[in-house]
PDB file of N, CA and C in Angstrom:
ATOM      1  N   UNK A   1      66.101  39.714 -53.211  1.00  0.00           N
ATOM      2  CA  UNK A   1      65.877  39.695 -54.653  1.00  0.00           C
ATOM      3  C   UNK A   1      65.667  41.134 -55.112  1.00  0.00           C
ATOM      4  N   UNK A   2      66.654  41.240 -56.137  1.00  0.00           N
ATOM      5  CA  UNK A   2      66.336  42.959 -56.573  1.00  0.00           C
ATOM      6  C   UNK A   2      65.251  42.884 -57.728  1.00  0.00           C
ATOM      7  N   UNK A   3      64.378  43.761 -57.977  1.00  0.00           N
ATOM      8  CA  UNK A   3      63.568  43.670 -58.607  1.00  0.00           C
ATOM      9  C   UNK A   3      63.802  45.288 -59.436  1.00  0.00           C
ATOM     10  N   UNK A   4      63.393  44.981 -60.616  1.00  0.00           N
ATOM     11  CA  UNK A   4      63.614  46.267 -61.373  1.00  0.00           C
ATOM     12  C   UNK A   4      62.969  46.311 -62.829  1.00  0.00           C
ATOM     13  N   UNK A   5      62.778  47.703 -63.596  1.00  0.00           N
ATOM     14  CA  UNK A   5      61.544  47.574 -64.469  1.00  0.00           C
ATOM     15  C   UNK A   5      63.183  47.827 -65.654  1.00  0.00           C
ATOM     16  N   UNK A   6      63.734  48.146 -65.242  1.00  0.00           N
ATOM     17  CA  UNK A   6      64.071  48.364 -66.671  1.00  0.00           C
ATOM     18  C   UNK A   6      65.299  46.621 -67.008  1.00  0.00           C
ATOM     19  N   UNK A   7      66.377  47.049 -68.221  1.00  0.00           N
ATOM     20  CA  UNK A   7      66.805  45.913 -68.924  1.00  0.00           C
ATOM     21  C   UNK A   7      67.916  45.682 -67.950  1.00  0.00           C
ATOM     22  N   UNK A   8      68.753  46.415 -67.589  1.00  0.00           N
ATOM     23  CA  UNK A   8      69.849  46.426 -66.636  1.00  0.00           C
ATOM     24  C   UNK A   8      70.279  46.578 -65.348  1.00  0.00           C
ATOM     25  N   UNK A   9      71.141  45.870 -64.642  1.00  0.00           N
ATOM     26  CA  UNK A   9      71.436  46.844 -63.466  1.00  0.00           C
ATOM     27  C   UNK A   9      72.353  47.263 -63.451  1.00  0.00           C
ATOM     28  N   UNK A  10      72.527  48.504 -63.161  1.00  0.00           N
ATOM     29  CA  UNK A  10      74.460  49.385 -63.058  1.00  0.00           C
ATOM     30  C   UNK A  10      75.189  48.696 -62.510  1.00  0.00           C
ATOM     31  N   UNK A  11      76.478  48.334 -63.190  1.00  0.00           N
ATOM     32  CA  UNK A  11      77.475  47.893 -62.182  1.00  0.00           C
ATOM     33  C   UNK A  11      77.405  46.131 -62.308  1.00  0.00           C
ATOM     34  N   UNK A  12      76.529  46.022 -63.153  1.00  0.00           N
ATOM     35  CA  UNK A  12      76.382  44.266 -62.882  1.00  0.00           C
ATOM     36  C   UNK A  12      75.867  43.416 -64.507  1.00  0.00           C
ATOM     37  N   UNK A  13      76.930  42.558 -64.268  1.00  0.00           N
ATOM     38  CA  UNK A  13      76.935  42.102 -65.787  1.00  0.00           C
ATOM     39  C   UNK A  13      75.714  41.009 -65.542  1.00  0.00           C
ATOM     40  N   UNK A  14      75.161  40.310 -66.269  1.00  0.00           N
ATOM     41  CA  UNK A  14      73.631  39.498 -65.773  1.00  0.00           C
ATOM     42  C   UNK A  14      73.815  38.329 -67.014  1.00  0.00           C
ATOM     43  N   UNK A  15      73.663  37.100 -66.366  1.00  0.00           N
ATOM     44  CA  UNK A  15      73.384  36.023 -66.697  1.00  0.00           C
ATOM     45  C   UNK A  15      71.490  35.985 -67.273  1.00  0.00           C
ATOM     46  N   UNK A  16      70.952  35.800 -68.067  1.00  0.00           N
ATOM     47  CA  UNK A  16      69.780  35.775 -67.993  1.00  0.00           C
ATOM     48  C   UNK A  16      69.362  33.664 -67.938  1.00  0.00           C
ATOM     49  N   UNK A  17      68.301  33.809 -66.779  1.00  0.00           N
ATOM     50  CA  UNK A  17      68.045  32.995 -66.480  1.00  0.00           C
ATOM     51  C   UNK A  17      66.571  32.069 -67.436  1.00  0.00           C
ATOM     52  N   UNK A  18      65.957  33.272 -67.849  1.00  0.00           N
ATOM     53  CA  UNK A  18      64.623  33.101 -68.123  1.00  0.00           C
ATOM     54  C   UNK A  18      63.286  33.687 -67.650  1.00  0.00           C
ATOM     55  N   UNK A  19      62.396  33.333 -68.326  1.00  0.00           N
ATOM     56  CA  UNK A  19      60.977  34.134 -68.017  1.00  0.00           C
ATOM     57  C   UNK A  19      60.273  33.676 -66.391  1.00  0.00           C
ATOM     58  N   UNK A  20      60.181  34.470 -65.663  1.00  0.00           N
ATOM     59  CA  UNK A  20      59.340  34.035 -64.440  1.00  0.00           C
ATOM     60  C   UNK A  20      58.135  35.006 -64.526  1.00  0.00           C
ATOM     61  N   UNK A  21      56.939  34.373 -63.245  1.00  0.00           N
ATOM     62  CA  UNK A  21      56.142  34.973 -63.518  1.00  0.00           C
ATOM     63  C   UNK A  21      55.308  34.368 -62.161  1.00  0.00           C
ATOM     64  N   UNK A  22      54.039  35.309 -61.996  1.00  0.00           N
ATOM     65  CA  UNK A  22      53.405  35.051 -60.664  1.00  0.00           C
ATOM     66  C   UNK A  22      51.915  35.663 -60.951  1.00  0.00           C
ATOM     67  N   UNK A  23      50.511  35.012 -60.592  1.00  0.00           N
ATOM     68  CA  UNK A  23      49.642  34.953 -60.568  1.00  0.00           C
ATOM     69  C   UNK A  23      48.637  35.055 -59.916  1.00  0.00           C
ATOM     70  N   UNK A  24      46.715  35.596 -59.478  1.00  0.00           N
ATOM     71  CA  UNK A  24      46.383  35.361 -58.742  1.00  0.00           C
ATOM     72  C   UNK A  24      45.076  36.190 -59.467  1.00  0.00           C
ATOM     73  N   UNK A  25      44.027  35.600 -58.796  1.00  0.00           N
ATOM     74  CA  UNK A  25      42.623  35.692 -59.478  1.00  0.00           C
ATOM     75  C   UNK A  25      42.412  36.300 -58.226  1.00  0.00           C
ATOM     76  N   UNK A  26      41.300  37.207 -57.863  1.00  0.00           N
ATOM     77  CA  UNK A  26      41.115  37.797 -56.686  1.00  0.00           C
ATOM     78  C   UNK A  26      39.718  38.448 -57.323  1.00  0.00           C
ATOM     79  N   UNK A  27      39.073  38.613 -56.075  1.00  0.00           N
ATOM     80  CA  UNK A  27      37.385  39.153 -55.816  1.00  0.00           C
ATOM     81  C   UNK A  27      36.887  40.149 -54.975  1.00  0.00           C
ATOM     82  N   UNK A  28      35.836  40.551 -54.710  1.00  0.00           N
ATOM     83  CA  UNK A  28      35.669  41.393 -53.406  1.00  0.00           C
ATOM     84  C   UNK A  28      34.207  40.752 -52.877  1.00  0.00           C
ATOM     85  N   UNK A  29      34.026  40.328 -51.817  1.00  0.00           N
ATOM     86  CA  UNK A  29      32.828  39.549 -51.614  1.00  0.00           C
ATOM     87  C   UNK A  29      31.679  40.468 -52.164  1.00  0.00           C
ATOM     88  N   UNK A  30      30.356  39.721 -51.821  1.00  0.00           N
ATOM     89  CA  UNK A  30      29.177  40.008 -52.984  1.00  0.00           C
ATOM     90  C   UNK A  30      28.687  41.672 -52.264  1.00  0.00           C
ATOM     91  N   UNK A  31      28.644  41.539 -50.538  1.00  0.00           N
ATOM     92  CA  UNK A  31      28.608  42.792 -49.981  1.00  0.00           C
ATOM     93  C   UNK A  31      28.735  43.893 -50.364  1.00  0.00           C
ATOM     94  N   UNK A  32      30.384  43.740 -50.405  1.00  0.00           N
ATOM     95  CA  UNK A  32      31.139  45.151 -51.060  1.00  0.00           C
ATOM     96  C   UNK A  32      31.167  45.263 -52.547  1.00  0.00           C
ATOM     97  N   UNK A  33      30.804  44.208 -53.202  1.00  0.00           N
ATOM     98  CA  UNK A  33      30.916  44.565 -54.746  1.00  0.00           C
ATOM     99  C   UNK A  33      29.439  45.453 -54.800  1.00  0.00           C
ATOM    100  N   UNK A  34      28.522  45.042 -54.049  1.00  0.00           N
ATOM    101  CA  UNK A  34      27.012  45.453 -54.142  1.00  0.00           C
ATOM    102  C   UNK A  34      27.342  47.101 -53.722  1.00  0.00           C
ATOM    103  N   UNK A  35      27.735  47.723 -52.721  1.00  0.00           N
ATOM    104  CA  UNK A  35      28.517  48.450 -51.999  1.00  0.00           C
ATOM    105  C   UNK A  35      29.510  49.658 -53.135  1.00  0.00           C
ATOM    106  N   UNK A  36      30.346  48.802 -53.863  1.00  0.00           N
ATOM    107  CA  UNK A  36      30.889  49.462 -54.847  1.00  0.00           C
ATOM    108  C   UNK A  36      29.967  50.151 -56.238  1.00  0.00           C
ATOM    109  N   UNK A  37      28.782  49.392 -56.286  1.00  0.00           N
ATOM    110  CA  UNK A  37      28.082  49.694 -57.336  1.00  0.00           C
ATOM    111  C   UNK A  37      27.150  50.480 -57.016  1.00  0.00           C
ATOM    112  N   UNK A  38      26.956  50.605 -55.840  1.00  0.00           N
ATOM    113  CA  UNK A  38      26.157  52.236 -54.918  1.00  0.00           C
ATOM    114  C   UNK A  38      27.016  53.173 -55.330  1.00  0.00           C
ATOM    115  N   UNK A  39      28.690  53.225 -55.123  1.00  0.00           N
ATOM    116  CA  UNK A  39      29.383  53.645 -55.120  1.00  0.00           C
ATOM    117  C   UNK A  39      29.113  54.765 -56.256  1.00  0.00           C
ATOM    118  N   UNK A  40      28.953  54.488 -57.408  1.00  0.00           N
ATOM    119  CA  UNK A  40      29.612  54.478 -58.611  1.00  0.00           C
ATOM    120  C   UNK A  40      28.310  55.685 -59.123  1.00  0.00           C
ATOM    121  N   UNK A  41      27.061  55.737 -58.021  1.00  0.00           N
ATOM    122  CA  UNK A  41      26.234  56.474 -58.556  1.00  0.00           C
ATOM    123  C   UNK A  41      26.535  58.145 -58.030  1.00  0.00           C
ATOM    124  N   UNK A  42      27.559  58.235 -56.651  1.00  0.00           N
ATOM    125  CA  UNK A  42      27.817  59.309 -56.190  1.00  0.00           C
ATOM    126  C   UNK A  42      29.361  59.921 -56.605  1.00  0.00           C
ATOM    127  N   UNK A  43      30.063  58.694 -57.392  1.00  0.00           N
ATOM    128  CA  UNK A  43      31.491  59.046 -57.479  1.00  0.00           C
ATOM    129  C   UNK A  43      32.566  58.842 -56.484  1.00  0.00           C
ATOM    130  N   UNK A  44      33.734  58.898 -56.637  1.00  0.00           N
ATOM    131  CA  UNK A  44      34.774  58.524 -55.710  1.00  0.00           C
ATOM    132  C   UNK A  44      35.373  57.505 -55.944  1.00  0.00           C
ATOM    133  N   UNK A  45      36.904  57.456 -55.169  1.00  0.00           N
ATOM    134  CA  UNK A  45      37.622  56.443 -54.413  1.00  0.00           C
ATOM    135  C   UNK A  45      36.954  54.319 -54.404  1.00  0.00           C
ATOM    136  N   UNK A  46      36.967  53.719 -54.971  1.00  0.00           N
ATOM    137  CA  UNK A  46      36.799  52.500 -54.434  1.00  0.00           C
ATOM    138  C   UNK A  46      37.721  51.958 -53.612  1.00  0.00           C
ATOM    139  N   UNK A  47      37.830  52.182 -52.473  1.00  0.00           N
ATOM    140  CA  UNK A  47      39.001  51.981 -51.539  1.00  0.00           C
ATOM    141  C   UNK A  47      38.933  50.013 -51.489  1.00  0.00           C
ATOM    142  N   UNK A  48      37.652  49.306 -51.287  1.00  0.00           N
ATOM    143  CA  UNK A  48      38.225  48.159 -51.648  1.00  0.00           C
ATOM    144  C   UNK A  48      38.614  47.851 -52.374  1.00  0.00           C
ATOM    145  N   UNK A  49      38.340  47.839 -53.817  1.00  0.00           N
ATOM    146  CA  UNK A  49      39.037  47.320 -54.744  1.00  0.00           C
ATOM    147  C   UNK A  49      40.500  47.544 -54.904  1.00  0.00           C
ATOM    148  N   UNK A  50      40.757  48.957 -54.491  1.00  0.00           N
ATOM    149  CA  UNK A  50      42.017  48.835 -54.595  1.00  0.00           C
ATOM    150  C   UNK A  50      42.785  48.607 -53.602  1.00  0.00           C
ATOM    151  N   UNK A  51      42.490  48.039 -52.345  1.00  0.00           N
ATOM    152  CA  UNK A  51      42.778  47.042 -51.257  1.00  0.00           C
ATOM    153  C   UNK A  51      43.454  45.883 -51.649  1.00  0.00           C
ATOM    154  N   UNK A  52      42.297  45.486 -52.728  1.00  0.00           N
ATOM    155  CA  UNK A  52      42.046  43.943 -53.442  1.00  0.00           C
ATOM    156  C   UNK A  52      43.062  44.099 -54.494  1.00  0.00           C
ATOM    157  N   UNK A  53      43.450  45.129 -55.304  1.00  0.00           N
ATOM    158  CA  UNK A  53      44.070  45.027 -56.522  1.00  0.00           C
ATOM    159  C   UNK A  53      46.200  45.490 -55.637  1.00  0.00           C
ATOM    160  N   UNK A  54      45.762  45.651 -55.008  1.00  0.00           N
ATOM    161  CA  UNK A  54      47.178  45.747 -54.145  1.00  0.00           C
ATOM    162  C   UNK A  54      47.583  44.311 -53.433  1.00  0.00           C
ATOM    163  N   UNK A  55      46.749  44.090 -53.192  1.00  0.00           N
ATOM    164  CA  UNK A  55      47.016  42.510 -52.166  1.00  0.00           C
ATOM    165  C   UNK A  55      47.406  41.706 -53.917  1.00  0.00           C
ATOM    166  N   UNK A  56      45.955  41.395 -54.430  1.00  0.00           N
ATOM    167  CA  UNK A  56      46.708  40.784 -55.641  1.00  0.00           C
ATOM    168  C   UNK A  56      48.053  41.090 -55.920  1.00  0.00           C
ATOM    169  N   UNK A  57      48.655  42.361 -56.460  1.00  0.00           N
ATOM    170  CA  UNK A  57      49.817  42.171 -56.617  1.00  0.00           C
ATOM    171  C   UNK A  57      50.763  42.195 -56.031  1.00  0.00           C
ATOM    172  N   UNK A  58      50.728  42.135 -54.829  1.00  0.00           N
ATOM    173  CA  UNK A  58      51.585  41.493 -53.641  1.00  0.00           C
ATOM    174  C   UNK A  58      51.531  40.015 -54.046  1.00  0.00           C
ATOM    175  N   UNK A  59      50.920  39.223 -53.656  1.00  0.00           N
ATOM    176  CA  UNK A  59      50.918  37.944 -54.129  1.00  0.00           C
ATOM    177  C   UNK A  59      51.582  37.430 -55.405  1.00  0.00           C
ATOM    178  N   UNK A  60      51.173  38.367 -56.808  1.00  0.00           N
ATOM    179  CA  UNK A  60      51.766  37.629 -57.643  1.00  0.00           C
ATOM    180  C   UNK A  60      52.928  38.314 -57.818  1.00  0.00           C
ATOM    181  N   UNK A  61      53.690  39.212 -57.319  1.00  0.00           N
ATOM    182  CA  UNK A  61      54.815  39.270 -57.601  1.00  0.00           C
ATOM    183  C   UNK A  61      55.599  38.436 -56.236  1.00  0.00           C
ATOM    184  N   UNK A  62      55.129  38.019 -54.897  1.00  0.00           N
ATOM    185  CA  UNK A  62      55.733  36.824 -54.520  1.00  0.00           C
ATOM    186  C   UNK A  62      55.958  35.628 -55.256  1.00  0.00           C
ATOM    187  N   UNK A  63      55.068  35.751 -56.053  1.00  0.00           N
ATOM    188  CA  UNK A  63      54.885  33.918 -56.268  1.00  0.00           C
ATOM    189  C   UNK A  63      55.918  34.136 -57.697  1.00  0.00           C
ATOM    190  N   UNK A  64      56.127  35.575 -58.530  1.00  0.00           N
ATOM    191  CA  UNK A  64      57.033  35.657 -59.464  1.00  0.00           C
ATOM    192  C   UNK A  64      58.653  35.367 -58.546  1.00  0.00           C
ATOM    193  N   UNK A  65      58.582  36.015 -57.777  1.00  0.00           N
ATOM    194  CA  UNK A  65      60.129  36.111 -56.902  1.00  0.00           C
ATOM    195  C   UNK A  65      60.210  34.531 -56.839  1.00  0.00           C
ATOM    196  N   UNK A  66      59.286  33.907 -55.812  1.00  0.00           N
ATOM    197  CA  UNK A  66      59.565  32.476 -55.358  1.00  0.00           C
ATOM    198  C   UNK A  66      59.886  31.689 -57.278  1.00  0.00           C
ATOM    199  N   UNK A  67      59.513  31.871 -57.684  1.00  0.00           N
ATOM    200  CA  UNK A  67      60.017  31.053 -58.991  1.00  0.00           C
ATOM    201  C   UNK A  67      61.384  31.469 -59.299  1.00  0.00           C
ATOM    202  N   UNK A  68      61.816  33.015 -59.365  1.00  0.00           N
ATOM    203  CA  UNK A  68      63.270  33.305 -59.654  1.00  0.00           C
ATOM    204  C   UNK A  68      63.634  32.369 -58.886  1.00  0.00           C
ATOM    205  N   UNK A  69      63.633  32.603 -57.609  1.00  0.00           N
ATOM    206  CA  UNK A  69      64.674  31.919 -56.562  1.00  0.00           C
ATOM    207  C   UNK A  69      65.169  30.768 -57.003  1.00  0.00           C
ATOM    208  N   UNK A  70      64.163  29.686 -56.871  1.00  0.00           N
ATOM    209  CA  UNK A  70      64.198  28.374 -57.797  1.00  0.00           C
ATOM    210  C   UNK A  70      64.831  28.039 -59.086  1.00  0.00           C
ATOM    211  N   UNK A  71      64.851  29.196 -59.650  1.00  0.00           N
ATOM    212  CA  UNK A  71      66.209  29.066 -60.647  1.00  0.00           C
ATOM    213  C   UNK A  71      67.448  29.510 -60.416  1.00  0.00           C
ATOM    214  N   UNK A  72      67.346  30.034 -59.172  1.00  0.00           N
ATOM    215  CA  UNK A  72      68.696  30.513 -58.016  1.00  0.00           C
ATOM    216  C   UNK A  72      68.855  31.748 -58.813  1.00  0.00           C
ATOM    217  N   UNK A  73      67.802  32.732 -59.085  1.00  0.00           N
ATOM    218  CA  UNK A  73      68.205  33.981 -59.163  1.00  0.00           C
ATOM    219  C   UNK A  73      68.396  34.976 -58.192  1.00  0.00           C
ATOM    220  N   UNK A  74      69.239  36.382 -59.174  1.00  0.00           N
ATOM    221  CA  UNK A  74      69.735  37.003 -57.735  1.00  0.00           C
ATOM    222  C   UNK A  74      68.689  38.464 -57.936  1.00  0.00           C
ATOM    223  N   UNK A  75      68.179  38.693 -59.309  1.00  0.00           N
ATOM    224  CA  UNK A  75      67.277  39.935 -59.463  1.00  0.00           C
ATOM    225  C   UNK A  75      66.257  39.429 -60.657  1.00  0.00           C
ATOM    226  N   UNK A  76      65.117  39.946 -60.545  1.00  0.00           N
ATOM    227  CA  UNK A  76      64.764  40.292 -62.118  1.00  0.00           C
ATOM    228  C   UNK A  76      64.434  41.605 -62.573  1.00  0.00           C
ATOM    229  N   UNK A  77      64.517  41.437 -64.074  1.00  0.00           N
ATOM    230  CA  UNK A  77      64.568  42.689 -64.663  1.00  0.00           C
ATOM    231  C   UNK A  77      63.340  42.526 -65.374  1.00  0.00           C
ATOM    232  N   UNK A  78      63.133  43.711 -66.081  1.00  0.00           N
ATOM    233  CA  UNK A  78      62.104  43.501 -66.536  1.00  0.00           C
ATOM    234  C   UNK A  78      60.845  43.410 -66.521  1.00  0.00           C
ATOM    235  N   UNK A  79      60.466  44.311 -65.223  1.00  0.00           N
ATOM    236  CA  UNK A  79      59.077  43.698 -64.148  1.00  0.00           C
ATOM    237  C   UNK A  79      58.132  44.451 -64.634  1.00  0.00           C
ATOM    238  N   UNK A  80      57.110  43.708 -65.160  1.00  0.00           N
ATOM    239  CA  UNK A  80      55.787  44.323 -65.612  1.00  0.00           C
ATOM    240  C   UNK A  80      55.131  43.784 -64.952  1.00  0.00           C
ATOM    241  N   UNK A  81      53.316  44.412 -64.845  1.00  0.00           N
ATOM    242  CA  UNK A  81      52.615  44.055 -64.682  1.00  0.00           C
ATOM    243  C   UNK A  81      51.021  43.700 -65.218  1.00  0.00           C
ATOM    244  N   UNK A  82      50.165  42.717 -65.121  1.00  0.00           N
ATOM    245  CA  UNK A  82      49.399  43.033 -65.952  1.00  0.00           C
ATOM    246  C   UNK A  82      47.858  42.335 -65.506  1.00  0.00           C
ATOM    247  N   UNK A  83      46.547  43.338 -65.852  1.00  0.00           N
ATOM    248  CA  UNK A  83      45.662  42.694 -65.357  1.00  0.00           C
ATOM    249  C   UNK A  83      44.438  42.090 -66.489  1.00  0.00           C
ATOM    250  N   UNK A  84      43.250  41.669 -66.328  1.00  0.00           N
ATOM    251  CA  UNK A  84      42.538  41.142 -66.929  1.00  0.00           C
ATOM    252  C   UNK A  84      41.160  40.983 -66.393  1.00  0.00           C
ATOM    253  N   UNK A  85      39.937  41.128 -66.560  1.00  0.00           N
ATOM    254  CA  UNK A  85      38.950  41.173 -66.173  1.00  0.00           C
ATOM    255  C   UNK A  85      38.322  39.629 -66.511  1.00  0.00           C
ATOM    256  N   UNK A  86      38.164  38.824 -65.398  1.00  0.00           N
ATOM    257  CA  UNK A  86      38.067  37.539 -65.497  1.00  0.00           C
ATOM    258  C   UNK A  86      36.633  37.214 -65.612  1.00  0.00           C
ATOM    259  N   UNK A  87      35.568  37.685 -64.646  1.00  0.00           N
ATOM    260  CA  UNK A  87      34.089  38.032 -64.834  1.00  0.00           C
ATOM    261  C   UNK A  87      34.015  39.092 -63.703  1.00  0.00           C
ATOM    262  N   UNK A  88      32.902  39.470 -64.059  1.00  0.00           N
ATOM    263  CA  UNK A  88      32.313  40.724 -63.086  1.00  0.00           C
ATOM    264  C   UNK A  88      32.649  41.035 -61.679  1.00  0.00           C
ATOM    265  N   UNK A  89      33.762  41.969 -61.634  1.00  0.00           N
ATOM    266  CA  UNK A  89      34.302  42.028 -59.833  1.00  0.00           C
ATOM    267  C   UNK A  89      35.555  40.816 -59.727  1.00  0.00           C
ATOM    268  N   UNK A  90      36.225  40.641 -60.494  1.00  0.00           N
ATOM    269  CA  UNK A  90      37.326  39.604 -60.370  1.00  0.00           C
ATOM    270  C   UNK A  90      37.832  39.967 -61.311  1.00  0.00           C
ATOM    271  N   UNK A  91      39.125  40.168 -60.919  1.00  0.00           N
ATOM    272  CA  UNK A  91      40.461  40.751 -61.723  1.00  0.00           C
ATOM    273  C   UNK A  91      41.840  39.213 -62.020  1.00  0.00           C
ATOM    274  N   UNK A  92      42.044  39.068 -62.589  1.00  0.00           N
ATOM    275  CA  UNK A  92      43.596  37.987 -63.256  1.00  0.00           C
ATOM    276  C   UNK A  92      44.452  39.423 -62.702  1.00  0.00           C
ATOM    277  N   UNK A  93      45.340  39.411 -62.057  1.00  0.00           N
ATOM    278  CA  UNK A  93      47.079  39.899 -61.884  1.00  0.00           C
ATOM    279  C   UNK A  93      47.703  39.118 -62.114  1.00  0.00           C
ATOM    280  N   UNK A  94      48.693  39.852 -63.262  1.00  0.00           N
ATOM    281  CA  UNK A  94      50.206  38.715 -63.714  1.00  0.00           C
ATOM    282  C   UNK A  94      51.399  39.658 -63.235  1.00  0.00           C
ATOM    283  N   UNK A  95      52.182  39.261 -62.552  1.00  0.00           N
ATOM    284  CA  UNK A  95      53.557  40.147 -62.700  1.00  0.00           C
ATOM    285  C   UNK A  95      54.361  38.983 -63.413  1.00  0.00           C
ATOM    286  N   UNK A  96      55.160  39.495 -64.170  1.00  0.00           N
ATOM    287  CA  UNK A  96      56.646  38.564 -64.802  1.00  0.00           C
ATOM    288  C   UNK A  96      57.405  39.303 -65.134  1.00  0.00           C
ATOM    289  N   UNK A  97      58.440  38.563 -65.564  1.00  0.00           N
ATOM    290  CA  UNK A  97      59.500  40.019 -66.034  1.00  0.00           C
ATOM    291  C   UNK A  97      60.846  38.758 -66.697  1.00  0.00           C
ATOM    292  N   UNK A  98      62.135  38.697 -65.889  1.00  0.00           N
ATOM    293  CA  UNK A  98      63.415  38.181 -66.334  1.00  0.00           C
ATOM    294  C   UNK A  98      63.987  37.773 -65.407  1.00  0.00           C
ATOM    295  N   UNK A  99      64.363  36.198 -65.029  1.00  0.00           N
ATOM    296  CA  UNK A  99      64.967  36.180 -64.049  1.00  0.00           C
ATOM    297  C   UNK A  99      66.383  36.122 -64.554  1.00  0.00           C
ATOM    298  N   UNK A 100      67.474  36.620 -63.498  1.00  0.00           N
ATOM    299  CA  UNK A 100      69.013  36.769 -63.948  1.00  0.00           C
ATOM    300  C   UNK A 100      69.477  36.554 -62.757  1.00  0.00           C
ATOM    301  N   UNK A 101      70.725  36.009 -63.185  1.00  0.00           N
ATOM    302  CA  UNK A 101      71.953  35.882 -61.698  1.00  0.00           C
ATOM    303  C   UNK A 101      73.240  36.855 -62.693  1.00  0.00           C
ATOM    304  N   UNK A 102      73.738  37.092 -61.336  1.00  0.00           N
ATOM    305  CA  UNK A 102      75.113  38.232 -61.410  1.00  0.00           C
ATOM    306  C   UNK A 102      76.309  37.144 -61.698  1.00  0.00           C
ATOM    307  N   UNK A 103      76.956  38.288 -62.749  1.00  0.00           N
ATOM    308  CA  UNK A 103      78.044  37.137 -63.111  1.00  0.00           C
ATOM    309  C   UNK A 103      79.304  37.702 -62.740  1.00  0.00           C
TER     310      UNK A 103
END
């Protein structure tokens, strides 16, 4: 599955299939959130969170792909991403974008 941010791909005329999209609520246990908020009094790097905010969007841009597929796409275009602060230490990741087949 080709994946791509902008409207087109060179060389390839595109059927548009429709909106897909992929999801995932994610946390950092109470430890490291406690851990992160030590953090925050010396400065730096939160290397978990952004552990956590990488895995999230691994996931939801699988779970965006696995939906193209299902409409038997061959790329999408259009790939954004987007987050949301759900409660304290838990992030919403959305990727979606356009699913298309090559015509």
């Amino acid at each position: 599955m080709i994946l791509v941010t902008t409207e087109t791909i060179n060389g390839k005329e595109l059927e548009m299939l429709g909106l897909v999209k992929g999801s995932t609520i994610q946390t950092v246990n109470a430890i490291r959130d406690i851990g992160a908020g030590l953090k925050t009094l010396v400065g730096g790097e939160l290397t978990k969170y952004n552990e956590m905010m990488n895995n999230a969007r691994a996931l939801a841009t699988k779970r965006m792909v696995e939906e193209a597929a299902q409409l038997g796409a061959d790329a999408i275009v259009c790939v954004r991403y987007s987050s949301a602060s759900i409660m304290q230490s838990a992030a919403e990741i959305m990727a979606y974008g356009t699913a298309v087949r090559f015509r």
